[in-house]
Each structure stands twice: as C-alpha cells, then as structure tokens.
N, C-alpha and C. Protein backbone atom coordinates (compact mmCIF):
# COMPACT_ATOMS: atom_id res chain seq x y z
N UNK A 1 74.91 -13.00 35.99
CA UNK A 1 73.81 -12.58 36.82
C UNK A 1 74.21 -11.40 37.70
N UNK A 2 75.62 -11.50 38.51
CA UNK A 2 75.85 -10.40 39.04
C UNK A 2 76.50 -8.94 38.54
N UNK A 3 76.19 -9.10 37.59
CA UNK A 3 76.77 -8.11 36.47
C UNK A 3 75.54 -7.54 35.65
N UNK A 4 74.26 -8.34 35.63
CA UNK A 4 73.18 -7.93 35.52
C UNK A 4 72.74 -7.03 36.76
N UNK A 5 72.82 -7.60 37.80
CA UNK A 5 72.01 -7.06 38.92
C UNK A 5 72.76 -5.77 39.31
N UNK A 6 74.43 -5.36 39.01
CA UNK A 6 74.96 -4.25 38.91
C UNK A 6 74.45 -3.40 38.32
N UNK A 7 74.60 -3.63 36.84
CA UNK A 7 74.02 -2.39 35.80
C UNK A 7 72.25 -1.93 36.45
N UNK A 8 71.43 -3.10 36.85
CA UNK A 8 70.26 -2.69 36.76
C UNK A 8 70.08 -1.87 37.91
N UNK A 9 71.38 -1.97 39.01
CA UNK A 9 71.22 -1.02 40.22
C UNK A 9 72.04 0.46 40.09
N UNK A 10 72.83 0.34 39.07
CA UNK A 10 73.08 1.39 38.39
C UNK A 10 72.59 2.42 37.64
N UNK A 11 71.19 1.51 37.15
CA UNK A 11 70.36 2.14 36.29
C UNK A 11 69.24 2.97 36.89
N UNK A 12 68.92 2.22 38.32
CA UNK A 12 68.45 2.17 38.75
C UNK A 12 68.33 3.94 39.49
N UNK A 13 69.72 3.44 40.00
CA UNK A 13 70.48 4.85 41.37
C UNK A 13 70.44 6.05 40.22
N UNK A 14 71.38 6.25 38.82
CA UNK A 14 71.56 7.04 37.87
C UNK A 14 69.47 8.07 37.35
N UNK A 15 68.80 6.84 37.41
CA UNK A 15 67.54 7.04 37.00
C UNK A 15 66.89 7.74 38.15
N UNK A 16 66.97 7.84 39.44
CA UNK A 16 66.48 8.19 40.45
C UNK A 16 67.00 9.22 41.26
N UNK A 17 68.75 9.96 40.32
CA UNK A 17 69.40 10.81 41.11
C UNK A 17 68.78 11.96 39.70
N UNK A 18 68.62 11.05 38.37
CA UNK A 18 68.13 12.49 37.19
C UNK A 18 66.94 12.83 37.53
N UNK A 19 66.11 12.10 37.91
CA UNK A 19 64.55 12.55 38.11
C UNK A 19 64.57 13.46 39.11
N UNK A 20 65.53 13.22 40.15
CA UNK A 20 65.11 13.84 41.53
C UNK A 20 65.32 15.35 40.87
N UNK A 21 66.75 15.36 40.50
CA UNK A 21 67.44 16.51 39.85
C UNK A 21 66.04 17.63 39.36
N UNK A 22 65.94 16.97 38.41
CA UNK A 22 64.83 17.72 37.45
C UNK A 22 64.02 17.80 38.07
N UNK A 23 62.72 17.04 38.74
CA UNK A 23 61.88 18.06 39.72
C UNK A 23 62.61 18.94 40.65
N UNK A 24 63.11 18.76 41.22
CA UNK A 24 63.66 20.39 41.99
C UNK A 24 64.09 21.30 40.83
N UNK A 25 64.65 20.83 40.20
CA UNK A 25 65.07 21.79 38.78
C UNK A 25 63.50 22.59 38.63
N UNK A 26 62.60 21.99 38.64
CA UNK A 26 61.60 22.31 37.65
C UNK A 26 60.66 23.56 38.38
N UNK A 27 60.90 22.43 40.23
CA UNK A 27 60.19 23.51 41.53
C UNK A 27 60.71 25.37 41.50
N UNK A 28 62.64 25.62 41.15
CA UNK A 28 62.85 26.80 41.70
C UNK A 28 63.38 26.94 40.35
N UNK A 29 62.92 26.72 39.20
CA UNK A 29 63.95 27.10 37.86
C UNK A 29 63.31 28.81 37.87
N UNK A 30 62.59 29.14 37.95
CA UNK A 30 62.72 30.66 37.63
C UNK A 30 63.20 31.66 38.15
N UNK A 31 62.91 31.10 40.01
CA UNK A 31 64.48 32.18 40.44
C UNK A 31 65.45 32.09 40.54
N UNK A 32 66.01 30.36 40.10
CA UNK A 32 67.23 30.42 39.89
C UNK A 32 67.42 30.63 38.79
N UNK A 33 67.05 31.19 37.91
CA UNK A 33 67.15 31.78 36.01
C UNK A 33 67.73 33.06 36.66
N UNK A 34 66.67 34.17 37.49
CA UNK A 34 66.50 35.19 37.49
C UNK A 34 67.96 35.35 38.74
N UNK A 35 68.47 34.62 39.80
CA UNK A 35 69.87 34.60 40.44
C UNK A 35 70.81 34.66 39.24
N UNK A 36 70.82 33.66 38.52
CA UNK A 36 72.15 33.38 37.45
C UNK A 36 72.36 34.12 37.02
N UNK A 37 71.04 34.86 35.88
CA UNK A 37 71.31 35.71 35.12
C UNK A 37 71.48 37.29 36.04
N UNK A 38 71.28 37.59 36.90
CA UNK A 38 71.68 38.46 37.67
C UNK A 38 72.99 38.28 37.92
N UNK A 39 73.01 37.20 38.40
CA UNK A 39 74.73 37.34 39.03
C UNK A 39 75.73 38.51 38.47
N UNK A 40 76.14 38.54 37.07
CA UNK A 40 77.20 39.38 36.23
C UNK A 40 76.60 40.46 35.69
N UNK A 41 75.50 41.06 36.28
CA UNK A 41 74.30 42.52 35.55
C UNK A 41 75.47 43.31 36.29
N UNK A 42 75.55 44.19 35.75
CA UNK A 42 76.33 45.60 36.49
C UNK A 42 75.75 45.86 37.60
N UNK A 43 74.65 45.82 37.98
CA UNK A 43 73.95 46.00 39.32
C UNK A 43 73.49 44.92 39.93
N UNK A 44 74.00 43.67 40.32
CA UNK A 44 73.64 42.76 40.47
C UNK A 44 72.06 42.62 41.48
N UNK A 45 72.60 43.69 42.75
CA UNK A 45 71.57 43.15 43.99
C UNK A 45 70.44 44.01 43.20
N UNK A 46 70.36 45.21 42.55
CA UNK A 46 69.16 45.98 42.08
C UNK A 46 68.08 44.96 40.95
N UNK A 47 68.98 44.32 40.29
CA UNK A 47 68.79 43.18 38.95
C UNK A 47 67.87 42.24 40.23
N UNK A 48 68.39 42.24 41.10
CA UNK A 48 67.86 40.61 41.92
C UNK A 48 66.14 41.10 42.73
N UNK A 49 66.64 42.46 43.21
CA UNK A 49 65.32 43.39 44.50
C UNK A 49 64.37 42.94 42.72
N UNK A 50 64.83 43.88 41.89
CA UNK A 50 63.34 44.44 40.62
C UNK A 50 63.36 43.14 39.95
N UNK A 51 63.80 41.71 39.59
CA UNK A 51 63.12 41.00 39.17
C UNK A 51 62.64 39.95 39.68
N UNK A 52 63.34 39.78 41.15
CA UNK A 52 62.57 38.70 41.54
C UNK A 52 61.64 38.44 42.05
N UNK A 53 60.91 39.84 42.02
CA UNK A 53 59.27 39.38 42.22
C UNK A 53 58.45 40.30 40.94
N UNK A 54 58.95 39.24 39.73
CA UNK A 54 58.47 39.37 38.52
C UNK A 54 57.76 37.93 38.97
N UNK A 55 56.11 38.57 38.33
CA UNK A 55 55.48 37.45 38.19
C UNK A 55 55.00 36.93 36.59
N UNK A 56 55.72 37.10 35.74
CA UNK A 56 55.32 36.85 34.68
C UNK A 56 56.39 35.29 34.48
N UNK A 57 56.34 34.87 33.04
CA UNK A 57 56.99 33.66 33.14
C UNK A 57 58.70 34.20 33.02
N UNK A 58 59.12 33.05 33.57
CA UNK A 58 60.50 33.20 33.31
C UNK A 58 61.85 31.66 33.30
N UNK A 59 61.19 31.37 32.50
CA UNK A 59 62.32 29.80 31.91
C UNK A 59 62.95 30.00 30.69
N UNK A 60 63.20 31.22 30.43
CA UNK A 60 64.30 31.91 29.39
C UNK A 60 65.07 32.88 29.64
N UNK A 61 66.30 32.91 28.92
CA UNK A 61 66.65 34.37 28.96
C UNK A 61 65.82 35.48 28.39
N UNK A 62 65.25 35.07 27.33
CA UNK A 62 64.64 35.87 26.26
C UNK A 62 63.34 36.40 27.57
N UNK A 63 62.69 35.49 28.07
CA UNK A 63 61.84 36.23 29.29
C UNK A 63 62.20 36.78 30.11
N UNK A 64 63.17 36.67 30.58
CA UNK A 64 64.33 37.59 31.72
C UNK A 64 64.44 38.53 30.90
N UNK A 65 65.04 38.46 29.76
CA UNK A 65 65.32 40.15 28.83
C UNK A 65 63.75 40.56 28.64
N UNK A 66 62.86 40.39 28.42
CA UNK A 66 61.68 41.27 28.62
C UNK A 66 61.15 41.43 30.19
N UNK A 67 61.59 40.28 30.54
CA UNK A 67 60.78 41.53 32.38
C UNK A 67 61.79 42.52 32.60
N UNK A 68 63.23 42.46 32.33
CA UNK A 68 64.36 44.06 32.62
C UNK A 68 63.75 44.52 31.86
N UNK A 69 63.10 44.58 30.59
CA UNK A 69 62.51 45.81 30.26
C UNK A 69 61.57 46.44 30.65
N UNK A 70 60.33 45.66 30.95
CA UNK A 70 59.23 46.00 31.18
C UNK A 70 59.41 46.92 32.98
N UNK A 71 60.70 46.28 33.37
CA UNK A 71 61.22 47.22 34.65
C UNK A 71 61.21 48.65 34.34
N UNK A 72 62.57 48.37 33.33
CA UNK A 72 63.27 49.60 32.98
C UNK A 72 61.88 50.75 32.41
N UNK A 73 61.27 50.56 31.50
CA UNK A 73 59.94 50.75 30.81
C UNK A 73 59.06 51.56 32.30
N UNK A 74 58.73 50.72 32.76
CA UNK A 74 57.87 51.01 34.12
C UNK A 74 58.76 52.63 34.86
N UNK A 75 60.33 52.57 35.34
CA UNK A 75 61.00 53.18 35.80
C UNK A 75 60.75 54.72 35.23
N UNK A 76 61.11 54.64 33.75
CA UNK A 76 61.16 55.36 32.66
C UNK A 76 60.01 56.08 32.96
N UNK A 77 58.62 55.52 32.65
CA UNK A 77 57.17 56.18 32.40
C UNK A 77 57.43 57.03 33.95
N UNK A 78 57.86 56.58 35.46
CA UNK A 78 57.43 57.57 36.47
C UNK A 78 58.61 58.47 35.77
N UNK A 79 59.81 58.25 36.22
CA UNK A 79 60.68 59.51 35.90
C UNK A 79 59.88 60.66 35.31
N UNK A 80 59.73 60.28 33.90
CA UNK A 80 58.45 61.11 33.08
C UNK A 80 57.56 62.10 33.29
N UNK A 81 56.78 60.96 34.37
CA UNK A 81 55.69 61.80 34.92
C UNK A 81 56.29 62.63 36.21
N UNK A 82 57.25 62.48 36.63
CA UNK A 82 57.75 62.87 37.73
C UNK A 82 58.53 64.56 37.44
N UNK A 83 59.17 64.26 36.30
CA UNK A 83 59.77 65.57 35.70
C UNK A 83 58.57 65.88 35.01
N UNK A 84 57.68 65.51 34.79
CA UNK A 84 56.22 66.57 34.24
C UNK A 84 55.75 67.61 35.21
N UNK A 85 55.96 66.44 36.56
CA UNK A 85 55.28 67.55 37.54
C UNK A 85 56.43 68.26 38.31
N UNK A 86 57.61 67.91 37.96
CA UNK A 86 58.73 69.21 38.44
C UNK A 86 58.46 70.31 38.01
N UNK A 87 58.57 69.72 36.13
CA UNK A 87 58.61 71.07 35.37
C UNK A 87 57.62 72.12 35.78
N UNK A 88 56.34 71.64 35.85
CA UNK A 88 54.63 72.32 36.07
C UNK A 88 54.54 72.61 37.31
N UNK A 89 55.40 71.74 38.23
CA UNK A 89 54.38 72.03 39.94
C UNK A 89 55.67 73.11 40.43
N UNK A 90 55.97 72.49 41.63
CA UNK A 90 56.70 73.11 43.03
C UNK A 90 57.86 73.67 42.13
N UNK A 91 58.74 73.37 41.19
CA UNK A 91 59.78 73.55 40.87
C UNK A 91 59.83 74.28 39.41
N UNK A 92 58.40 75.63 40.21
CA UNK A 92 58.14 76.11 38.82
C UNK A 92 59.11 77.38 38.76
N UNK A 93 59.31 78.73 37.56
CA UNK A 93 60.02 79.55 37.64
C UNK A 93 60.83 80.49 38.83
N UNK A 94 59.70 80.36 39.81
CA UNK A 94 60.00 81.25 40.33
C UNK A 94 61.45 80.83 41.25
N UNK A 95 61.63 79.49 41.40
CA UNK A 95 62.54 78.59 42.33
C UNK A 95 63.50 77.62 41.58
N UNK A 96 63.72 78.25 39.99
CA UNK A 96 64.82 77.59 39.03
C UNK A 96 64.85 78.42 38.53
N UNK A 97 66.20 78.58 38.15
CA UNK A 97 66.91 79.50 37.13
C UNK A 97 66.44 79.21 35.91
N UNK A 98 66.56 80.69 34.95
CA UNK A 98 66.27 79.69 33.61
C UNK A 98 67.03 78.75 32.51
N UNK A 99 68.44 78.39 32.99
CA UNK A 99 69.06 77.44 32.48
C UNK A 99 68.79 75.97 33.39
N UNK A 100 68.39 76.26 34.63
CA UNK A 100 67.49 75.03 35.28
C UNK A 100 66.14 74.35 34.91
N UNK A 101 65.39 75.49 34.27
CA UNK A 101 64.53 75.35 34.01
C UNK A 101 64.85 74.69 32.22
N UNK A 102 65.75 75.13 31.68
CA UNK A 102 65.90 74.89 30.17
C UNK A 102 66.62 73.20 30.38
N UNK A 103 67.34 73.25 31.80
CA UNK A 103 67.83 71.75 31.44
C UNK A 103 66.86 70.70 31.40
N UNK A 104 65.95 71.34 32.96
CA UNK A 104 64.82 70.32 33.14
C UNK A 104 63.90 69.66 32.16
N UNK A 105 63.27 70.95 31.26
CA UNK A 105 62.51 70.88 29.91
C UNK A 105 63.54 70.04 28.84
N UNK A 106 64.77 69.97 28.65
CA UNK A 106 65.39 69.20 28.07
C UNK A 106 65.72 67.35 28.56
N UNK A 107 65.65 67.84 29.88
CA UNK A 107 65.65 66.46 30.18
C UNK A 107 64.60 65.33 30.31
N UNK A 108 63.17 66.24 30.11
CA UNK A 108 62.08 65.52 29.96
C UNK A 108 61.67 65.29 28.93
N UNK A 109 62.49 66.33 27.71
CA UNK A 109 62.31 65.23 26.53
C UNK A 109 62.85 64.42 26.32
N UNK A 110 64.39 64.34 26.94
CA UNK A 110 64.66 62.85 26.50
C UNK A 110 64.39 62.01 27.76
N UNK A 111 64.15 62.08 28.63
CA UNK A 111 63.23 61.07 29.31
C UNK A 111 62.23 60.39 28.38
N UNK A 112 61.45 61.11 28.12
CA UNK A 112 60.06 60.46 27.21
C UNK A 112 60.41 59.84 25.94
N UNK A 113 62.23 59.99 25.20
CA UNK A 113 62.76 59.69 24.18
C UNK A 113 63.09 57.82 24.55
N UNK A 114 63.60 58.36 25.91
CA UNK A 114 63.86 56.69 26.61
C UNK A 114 62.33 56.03 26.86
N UNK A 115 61.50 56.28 26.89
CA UNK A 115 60.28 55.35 27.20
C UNK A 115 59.88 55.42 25.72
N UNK A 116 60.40 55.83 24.56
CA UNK A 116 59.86 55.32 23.29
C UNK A 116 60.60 54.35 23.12
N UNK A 117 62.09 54.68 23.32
CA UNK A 117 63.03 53.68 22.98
C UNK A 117 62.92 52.10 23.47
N UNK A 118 62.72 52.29 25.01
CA UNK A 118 62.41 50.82 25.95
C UNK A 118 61.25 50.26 25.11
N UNK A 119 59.90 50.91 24.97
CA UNK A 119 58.63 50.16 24.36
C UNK A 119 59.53 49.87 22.99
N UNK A 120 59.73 50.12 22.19
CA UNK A 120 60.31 49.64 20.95
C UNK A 120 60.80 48.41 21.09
N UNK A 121 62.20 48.48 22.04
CA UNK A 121 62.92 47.39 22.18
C UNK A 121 62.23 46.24 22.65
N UNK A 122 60.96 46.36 23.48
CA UNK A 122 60.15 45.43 24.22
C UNK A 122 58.95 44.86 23.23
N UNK A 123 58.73 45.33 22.31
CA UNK A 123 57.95 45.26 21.43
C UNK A 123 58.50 44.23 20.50
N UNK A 124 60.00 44.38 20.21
CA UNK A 124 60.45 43.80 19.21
C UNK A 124 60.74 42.46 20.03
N UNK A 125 61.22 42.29 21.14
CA UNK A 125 61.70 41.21 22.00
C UNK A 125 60.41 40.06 21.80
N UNK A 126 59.25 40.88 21.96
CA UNK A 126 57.95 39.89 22.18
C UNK A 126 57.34 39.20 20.68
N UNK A 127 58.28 40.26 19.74
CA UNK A 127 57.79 39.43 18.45
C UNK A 127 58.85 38.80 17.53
N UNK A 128 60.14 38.08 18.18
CA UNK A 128 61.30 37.31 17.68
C UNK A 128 60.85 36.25 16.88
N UNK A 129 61.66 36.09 15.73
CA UNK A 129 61.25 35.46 14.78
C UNK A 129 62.91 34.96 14.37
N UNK A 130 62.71 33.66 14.25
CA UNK A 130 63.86 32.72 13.42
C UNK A 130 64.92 33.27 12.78
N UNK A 131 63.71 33.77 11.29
CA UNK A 131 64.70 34.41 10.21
C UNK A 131 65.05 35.69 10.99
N UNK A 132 64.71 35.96 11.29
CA UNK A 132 65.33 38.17 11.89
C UNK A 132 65.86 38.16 12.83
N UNK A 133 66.45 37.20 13.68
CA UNK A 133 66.81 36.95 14.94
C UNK A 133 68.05 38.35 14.90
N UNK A 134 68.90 38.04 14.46
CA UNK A 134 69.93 39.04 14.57
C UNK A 134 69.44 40.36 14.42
N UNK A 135 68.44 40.72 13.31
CA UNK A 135 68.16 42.02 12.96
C UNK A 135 67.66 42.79 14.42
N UNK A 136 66.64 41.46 15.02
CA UNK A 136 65.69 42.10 15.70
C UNK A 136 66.45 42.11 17.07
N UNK A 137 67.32 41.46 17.07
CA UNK A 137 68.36 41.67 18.46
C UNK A 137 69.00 43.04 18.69
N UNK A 138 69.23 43.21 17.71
CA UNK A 138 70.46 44.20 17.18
C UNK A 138 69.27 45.87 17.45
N UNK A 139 68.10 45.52 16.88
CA UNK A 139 67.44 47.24 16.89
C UNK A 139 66.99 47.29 18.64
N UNK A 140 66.91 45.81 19.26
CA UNK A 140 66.66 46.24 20.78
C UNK A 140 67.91 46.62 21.50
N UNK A 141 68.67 46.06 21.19
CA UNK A 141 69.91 46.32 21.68
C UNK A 141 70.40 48.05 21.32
N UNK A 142 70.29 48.49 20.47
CA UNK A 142 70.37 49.86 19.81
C UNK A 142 69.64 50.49 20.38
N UNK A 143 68.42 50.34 20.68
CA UNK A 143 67.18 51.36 21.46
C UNK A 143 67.49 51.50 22.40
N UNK A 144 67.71 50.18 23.34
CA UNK A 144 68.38 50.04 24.66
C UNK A 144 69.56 51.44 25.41
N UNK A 145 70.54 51.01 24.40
CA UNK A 145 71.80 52.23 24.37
C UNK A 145 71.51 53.45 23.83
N UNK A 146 70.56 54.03 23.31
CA UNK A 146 69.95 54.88 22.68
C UNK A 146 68.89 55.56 24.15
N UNK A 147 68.34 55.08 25.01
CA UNK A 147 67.84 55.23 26.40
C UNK A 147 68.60 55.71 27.14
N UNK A 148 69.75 54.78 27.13
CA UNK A 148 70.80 55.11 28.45
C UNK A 148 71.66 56.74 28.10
N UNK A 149 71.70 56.31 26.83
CA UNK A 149 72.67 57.56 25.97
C UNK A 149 71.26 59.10 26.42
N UNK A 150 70.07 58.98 26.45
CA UNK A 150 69.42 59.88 26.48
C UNK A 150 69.96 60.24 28.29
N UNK A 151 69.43 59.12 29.25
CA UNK A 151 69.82 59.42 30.60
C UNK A 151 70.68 60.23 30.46
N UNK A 152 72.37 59.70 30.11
CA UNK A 152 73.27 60.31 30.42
C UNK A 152 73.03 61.88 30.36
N UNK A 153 72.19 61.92 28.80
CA UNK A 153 72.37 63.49 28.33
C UNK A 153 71.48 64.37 29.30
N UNK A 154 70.44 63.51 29.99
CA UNK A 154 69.72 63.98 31.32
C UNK A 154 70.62 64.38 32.31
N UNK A 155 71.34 63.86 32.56
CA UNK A 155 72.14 64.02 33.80
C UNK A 155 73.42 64.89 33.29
N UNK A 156 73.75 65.34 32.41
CA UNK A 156 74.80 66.07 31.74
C UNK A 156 74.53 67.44 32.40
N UNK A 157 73.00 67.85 32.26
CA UNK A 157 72.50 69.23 32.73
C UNK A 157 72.34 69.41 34.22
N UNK A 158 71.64 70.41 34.19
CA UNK A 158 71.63 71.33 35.81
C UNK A 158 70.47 71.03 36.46
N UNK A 159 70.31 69.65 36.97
CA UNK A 159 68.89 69.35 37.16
C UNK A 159 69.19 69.22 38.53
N UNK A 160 67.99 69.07 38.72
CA UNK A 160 67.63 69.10 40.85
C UNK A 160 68.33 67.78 41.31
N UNK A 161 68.77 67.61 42.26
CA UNK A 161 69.37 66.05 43.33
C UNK A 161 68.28 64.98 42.91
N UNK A 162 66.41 65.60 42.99
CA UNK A 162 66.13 64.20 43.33
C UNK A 162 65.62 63.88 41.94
N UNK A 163 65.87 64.52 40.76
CA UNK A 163 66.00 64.28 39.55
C UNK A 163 67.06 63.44 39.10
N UNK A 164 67.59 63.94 39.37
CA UNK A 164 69.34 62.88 38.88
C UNK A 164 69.07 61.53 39.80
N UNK A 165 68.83 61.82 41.24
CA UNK A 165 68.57 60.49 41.66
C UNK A 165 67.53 59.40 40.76
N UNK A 166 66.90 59.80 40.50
CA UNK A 166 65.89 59.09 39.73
C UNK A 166 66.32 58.56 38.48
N UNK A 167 66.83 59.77 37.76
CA UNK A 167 67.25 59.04 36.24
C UNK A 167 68.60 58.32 36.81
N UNK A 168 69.24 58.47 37.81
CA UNK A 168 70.51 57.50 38.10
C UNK A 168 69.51 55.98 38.44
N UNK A 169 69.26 55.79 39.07
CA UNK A 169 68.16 54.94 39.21
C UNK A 169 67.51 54.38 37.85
N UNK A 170 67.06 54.82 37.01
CA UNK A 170 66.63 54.68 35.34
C UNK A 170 67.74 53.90 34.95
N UNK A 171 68.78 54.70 34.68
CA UNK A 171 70.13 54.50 34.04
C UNK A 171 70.26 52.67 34.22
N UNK A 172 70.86 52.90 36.03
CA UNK A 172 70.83 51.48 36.24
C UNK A 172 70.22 50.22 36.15
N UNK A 173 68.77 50.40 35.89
CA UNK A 173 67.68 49.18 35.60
C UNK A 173 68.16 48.82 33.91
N UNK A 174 67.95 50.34 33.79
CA UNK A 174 68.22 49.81 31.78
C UNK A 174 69.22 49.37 31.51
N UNK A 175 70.61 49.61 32.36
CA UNK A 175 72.16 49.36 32.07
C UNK A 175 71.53 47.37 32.31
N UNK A 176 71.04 47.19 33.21
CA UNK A 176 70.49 45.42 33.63
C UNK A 176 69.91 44.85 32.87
N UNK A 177 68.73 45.61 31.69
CA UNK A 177 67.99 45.49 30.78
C UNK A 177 68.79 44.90 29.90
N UNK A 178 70.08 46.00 29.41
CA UNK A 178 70.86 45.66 28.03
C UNK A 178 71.56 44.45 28.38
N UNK A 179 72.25 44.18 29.31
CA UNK A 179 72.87 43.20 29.82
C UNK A 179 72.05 42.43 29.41
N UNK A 180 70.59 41.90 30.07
CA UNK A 180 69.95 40.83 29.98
C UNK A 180 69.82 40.52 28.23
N UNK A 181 69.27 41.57 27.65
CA UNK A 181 69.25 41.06 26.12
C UNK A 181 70.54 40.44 25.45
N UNK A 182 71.28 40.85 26.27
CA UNK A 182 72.72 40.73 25.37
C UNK A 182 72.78 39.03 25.62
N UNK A 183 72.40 38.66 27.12
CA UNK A 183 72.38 37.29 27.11
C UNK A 183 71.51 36.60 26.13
N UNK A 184 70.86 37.13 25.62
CA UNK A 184 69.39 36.14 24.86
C UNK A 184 70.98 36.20 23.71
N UNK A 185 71.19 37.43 23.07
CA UNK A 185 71.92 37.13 21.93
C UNK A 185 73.14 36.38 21.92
C-alpha cells in the first residue's frame, strides 16, 4: 500500500512538473526560438532588435530562416531604392566623379542582384518538400552567399559613407539570414 501511494505521488508530482513545463513552454516558445537561435548569428543583438518583433509564426527553425529573410529581403529592396535615388537625385554628376558615379551604377546593380537572390531563396524556403530537401536547401543557401558576395562587390567600390553604411547593414542581416537557414539544414 505504501509503495502504491509512493509511485502514485510520484506520478502525480512528475505529471504536474511536465504539464507546468509545457504550458510556459507553449506561452514564450517563439521568443525563446527567436533568443536561441540568435544566440550564435554573427550579429547576435541585430538578429534579436530585427526578429523579435516578427509577427509572423515562429515554432521552427525553418520559420526563423524565412523571417531573416524576409528581413534581409525588406533591407535589400530600401538599399535599392535608396541607391536609385543617389544615383538620380542629390548625388547626381555634378558632385561624383565619374568613377563614383560608375561604382555607384555598379553597385545598384548588384544591389537589385541581391534582392533577386533573397526572393529566390525565400521562395524556395516556403515551398520545402521531403524528397528535395537537400536540393532545395542547398539553392537557398547558394543565393544567400551569392547576395552577400554581391554586397561585398558593392562595397569593394568608391561609394559614398552612407551607402556603404547601408549595404554594411544589408551584409549583416543576410550574414543572420544564412546562418538561420543553415540551422533548418
């Protein structure tokens, strides 16, 4: 009998410390997804400011690797528009050299090379499939580094401070991006 009434208070305490567990688990699981998986991003506190007030779902990695994109993606499109209106507005000939002007025009194409690349990779993330898992890991992961590789070549040239600030800024969301996919894989 008292060996009954042990186990059943055992069962009891064990049954009432997992439940508790798991509702709180269940209350803060998405920002503690979005802490964890931040923790080891190359940019940790930037990874933590831009996703944790992602309001989309997030009880995966695989959803954590699409909101860094849809960051990085977002980042990408201003840069874009931002060196559209360098190139065209205030920072027209008369106030850049023309190898300033040739970097800038170079760097806004591959700016716009990185916002094909991010939508690709984000595209493919949202349509993962069983059998292709690796394939389809592997071409986001490639696009990914294929973005950053464009930044760099942005920032290689003779562009203005608050240009480079920006694509440095780019660089780093997407450098958090690849990280995050790399966790799904």
């Amino acid at each position: 009998m008292e060996t009954h009434l042990t186990l059943t208070l055992l069962f009891l305490y064990f049954f009432l410390t997992f439940s508790s567990s798991v509702f709180a688990h269940d209350q803060s699981q998405p920002q503690d997804l979005v802490r964890s998986s931040c923790l080891h991003a190359r940019y940790p506190k930037l990874c933590l400011r831009t996703l944790s007030t992602y309001t989309g779902p997030a009880k995966s990695p695989l959803d954590i690797a699409q909101a860094a994109l849809r960051v990085s993606l977002a980042h990408a499109k201003r840069v874009s528009k931002y060196i559209g209106a360098s190139n065209a507005g205030s920072h027209s000939s008369s106030s850049l050299t023309k190898r300033q002007q040739a970097d800038l025009s170079d760097c806004k194409e591959q700016i716009a090379d990185s916002v094909d690349e991010l939508r690709k990779s984000l595209e493919e993330l949202q349509h993962m499939r069983p059998e292709t898992f690796r394939w389809q890991m592997s071409n986001a992961m490639t696009w990914v580094s294929a973005a950053l590789t464009d930044g760099d070549t942005c920032l290689d040239g003779n562009v203005m401070p608050d240009v480079k600030k920006r694509v440095t800024d780019l660089a780093r969301v997407t450098s958090n991006a690849l990280y995050m996919i790399n966790r799904v894989g």
